[in-house]
N, C-alpha and C. Protein backbone atom coordinates (compact mmCIF):
# COMPACT_ATOMS: atom_id res chain seq x y z
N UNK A 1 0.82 -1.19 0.00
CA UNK A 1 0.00 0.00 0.00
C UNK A 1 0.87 1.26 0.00
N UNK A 2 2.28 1.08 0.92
CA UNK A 2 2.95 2.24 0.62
C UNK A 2 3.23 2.52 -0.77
N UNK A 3 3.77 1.83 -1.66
CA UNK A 3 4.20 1.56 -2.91
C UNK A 3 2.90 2.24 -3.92
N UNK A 4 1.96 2.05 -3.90
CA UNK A 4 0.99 2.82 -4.39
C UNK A 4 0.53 4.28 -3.83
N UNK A 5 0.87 4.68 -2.31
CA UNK A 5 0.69 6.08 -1.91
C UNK A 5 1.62 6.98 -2.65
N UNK A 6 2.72 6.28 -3.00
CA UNK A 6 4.04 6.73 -3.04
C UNK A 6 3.63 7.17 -4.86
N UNK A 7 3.38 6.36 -5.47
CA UNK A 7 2.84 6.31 -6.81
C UNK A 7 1.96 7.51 -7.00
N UNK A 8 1.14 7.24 -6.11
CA UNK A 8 -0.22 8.36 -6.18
C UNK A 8 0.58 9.99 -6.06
N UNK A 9 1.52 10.13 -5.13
CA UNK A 9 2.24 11.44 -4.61
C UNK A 9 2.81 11.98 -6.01
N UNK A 10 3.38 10.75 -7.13
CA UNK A 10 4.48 11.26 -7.91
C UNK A 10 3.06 11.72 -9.39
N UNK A 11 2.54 10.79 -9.26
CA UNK A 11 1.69 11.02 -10.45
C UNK A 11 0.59 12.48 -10.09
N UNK A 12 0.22 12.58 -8.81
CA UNK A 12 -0.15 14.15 -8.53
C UNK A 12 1.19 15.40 -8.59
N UNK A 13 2.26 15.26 -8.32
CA UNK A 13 3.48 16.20 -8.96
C UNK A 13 3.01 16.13 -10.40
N UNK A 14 3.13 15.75 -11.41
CA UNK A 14 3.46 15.16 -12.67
C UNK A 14 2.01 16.08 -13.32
N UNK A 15 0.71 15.50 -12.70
CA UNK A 15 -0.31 16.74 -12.90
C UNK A 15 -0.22 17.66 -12.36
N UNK A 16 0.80 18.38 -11.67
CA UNK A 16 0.51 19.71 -11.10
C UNK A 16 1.28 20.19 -12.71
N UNK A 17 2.60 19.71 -12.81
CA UNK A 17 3.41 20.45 -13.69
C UNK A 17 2.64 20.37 -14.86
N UNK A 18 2.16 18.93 -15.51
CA UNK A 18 1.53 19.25 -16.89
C UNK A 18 0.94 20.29 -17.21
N UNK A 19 -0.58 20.67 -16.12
CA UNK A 19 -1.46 21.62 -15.60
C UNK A 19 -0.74 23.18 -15.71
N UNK A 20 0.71 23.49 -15.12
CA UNK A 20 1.28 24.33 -15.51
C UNK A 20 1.59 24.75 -16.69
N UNK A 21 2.10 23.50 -17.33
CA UNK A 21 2.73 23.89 -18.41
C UNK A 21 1.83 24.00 -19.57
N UNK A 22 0.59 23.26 -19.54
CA UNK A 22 -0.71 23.72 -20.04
C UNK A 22 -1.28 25.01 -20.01
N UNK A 23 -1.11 25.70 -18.98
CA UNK A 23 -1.39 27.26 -18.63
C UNK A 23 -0.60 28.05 -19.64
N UNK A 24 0.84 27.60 -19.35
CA UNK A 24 1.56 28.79 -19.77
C UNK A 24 1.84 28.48 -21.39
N UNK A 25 1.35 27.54 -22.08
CA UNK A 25 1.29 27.20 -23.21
C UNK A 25 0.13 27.51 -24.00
N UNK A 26 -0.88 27.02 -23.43
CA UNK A 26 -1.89 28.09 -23.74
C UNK A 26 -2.00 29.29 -23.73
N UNK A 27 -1.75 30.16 -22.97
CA UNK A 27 -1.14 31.72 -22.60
C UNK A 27 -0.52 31.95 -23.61
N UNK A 28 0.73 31.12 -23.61
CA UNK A 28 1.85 31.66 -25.06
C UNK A 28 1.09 31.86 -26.04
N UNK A 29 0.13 30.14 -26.52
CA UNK A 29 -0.86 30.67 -28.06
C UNK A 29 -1.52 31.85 -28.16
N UNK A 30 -2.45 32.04 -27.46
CA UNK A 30 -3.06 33.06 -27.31
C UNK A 30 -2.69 34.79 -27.68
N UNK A 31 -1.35 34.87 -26.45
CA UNK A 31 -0.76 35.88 -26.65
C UNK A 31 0.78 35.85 -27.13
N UNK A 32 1.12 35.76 -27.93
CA UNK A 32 1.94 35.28 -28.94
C UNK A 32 2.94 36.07 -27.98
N UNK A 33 3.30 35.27 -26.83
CA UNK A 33 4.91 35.79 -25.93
C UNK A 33 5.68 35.05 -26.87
N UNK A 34 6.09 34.27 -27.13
CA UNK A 34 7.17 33.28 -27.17
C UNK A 34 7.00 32.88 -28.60
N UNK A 35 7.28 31.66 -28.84
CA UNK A 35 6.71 31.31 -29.73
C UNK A 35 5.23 29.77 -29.78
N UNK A 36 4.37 31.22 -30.86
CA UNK A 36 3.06 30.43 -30.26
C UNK A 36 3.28 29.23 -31.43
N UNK A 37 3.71 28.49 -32.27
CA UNK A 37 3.46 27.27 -33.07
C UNK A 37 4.04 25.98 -32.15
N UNK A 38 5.26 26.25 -31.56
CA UNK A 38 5.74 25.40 -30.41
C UNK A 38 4.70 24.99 -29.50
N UNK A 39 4.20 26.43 -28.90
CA UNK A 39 3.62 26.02 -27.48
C UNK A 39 1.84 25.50 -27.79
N UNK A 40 1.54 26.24 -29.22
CA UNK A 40 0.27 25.27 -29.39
C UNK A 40 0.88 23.58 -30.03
N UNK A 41 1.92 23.32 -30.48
CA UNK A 41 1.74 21.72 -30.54
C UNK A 41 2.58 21.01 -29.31
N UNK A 42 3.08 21.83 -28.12
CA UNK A 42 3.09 20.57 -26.69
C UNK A 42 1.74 21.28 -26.22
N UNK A 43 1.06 22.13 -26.49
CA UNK A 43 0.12 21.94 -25.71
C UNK A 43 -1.08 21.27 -26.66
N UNK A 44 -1.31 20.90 -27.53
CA UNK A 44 -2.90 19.88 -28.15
C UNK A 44 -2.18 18.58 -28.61
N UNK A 45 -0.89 18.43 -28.52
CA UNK A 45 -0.26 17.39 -29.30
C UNK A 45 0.38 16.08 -27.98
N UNK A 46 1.58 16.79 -27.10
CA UNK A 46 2.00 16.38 -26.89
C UNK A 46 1.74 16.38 -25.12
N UNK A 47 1.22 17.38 -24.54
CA UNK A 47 1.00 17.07 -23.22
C UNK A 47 -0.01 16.38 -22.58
N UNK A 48 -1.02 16.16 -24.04
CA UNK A 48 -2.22 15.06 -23.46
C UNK A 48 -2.16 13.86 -22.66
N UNK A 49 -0.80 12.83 -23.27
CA UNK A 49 -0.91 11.74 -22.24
C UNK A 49 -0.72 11.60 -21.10
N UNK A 50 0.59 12.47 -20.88
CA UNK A 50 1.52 12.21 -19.47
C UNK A 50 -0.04 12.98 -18.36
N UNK A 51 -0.78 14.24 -18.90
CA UNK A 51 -1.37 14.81 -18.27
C UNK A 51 -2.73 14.15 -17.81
N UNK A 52 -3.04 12.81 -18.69
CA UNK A 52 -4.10 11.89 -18.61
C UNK A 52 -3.69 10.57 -17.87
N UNK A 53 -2.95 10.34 -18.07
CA UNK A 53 -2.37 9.07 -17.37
C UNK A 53 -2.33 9.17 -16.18
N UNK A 54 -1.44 10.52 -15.72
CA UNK A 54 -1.45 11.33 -14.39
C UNK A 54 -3.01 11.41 -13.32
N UNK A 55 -3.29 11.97 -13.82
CA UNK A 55 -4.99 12.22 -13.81
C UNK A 55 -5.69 11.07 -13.31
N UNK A 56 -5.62 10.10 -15.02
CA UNK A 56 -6.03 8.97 -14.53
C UNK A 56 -5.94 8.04 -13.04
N UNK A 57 -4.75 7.60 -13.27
CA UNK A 57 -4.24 7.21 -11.58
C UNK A 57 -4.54 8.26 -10.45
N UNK A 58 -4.36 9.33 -10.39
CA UNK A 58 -4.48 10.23 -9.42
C UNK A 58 -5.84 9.93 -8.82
N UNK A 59 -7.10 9.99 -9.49
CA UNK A 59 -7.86 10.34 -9.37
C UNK A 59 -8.52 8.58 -9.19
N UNK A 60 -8.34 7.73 -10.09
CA UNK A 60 -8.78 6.09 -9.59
C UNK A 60 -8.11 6.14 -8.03
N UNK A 61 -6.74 6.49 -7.79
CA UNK A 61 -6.43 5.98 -6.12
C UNK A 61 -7.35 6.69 -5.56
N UNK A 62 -7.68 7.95 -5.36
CA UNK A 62 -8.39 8.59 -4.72
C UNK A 62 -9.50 7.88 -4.53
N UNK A 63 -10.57 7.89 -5.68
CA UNK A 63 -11.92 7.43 -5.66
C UNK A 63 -11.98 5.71 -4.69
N UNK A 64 -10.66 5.07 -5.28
CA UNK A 64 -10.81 3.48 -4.90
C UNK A 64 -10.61 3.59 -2.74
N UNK A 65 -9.50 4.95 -2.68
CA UNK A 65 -9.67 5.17 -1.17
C UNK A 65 -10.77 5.80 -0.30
N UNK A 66 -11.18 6.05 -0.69
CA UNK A 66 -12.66 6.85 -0.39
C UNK A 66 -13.88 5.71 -0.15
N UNK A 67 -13.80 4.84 -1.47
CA UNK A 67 -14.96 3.86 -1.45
C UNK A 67 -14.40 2.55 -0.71
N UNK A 68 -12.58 2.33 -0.53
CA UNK A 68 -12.16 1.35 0.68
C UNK A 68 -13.25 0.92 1.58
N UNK A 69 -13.35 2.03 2.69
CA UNK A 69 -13.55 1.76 4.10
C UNK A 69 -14.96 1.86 4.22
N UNK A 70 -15.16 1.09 4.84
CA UNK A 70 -16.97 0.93 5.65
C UNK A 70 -17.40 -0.02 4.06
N UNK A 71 -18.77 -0.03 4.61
CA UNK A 71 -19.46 -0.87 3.42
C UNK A 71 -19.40 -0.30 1.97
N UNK A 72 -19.18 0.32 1.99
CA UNK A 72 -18.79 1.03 0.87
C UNK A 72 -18.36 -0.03 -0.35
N UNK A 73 -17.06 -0.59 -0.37
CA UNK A 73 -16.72 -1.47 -1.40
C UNK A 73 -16.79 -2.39 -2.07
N UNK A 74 -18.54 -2.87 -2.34
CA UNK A 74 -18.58 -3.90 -2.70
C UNK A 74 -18.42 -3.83 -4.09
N UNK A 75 -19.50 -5.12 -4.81
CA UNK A 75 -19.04 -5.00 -6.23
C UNK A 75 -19.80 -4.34 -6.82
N UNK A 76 -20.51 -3.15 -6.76
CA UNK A 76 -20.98 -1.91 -7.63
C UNK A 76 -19.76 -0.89 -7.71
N UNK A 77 -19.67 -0.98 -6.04
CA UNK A 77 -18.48 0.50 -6.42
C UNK A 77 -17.14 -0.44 -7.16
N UNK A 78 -16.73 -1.44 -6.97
CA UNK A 78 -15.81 -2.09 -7.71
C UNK A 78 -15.76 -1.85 -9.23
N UNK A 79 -17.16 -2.24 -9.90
CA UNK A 79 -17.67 -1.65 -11.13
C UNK A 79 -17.65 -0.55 -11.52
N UNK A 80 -18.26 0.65 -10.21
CA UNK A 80 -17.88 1.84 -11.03
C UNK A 80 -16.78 2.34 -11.26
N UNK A 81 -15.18 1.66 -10.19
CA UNK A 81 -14.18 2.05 -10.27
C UNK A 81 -13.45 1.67 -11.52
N UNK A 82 -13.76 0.39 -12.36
CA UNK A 82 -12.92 -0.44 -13.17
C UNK A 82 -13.87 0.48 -14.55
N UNK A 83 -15.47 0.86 -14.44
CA UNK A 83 -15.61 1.80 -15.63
C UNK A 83 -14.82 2.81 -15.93
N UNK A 84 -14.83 3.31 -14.54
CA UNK A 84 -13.88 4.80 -14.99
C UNK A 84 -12.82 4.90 -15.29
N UNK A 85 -12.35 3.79 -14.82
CA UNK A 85 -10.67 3.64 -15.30
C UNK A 85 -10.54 3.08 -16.73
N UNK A 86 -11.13 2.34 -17.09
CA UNK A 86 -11.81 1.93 -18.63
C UNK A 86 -12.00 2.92 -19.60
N UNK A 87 -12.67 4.29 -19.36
CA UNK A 87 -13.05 4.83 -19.94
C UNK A 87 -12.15 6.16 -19.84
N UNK A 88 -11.65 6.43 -19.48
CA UNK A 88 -10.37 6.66 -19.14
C UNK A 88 -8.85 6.51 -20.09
N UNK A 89 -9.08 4.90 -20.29
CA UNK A 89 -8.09 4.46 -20.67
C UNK A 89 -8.74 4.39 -22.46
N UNK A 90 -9.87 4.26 -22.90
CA UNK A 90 -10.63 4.49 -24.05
C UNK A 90 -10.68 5.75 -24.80
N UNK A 91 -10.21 6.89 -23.16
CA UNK A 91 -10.00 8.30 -23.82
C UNK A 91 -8.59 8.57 -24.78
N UNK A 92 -7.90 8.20 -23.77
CA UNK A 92 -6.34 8.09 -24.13
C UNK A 92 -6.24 7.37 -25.77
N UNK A 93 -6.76 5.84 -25.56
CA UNK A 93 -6.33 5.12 -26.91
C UNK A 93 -6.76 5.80 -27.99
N UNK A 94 -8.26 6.21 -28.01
CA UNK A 94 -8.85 7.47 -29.05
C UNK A 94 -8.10 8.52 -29.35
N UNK A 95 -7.45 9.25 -28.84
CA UNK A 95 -6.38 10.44 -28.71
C UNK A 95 -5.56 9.42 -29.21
N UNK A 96 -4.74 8.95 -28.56
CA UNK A 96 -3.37 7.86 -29.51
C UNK A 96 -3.79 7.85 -31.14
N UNK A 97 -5.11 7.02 -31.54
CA UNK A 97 -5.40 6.75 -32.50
C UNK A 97 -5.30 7.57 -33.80
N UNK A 98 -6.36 8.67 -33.12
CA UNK A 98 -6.09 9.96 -34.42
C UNK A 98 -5.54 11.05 -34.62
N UNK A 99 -3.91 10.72 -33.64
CA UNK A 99 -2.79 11.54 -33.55
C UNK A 99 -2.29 11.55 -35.37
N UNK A 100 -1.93 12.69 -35.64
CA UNK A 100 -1.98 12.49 -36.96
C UNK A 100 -0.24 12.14 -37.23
């Protein structure tokens, strides 16, 4: 269980920075500081996965710790946890797919 808190800590770093660098990349397009052709293709091209994957996990540990304790965990919430992570992971492969 440590081994997965520990997981959960690095993959919430990992979305803080994407999340940043999403800001200030978007910002750049917008207002053409820097250069905006760069910062619009890491930001619609290339920061999607790490920032979904991140996410992803972040947010399954969370939900799966929450629905842990008390009666809470049987096999509905089991189900709703393995949809979301499913669908989730259906977002990503779609994005993979019609990366041009």
């Amino acid at each position: 269980m440590k081994r997965m808190s520990t997981i959960n800590r690095i993959s919430a770093w990992i979305l803080m920075v994407c999340f940043m660098i999403y800001m200030l990349t978007g910002l750049d397009t917008l207002k053409r500081i820097a250069i905006p052709q760069i910062s619009s293709l890491i930001h619609l091209k290339y920061l999607f996965i790490p920032a979904q994957a991140a996410f992803t996990f972040h947010s399954s540990y969370a939900i799966g710790q929450s629905l842990l304790h008390g009666e809470r965990w049987n096999v509905v919430s089991k189900a709703l946890l393995a949809i979301y992570v499913l669908a989730n992971l259906i977002l990503m492969g779609f994005y993979i797919l019609t990366l041009d």
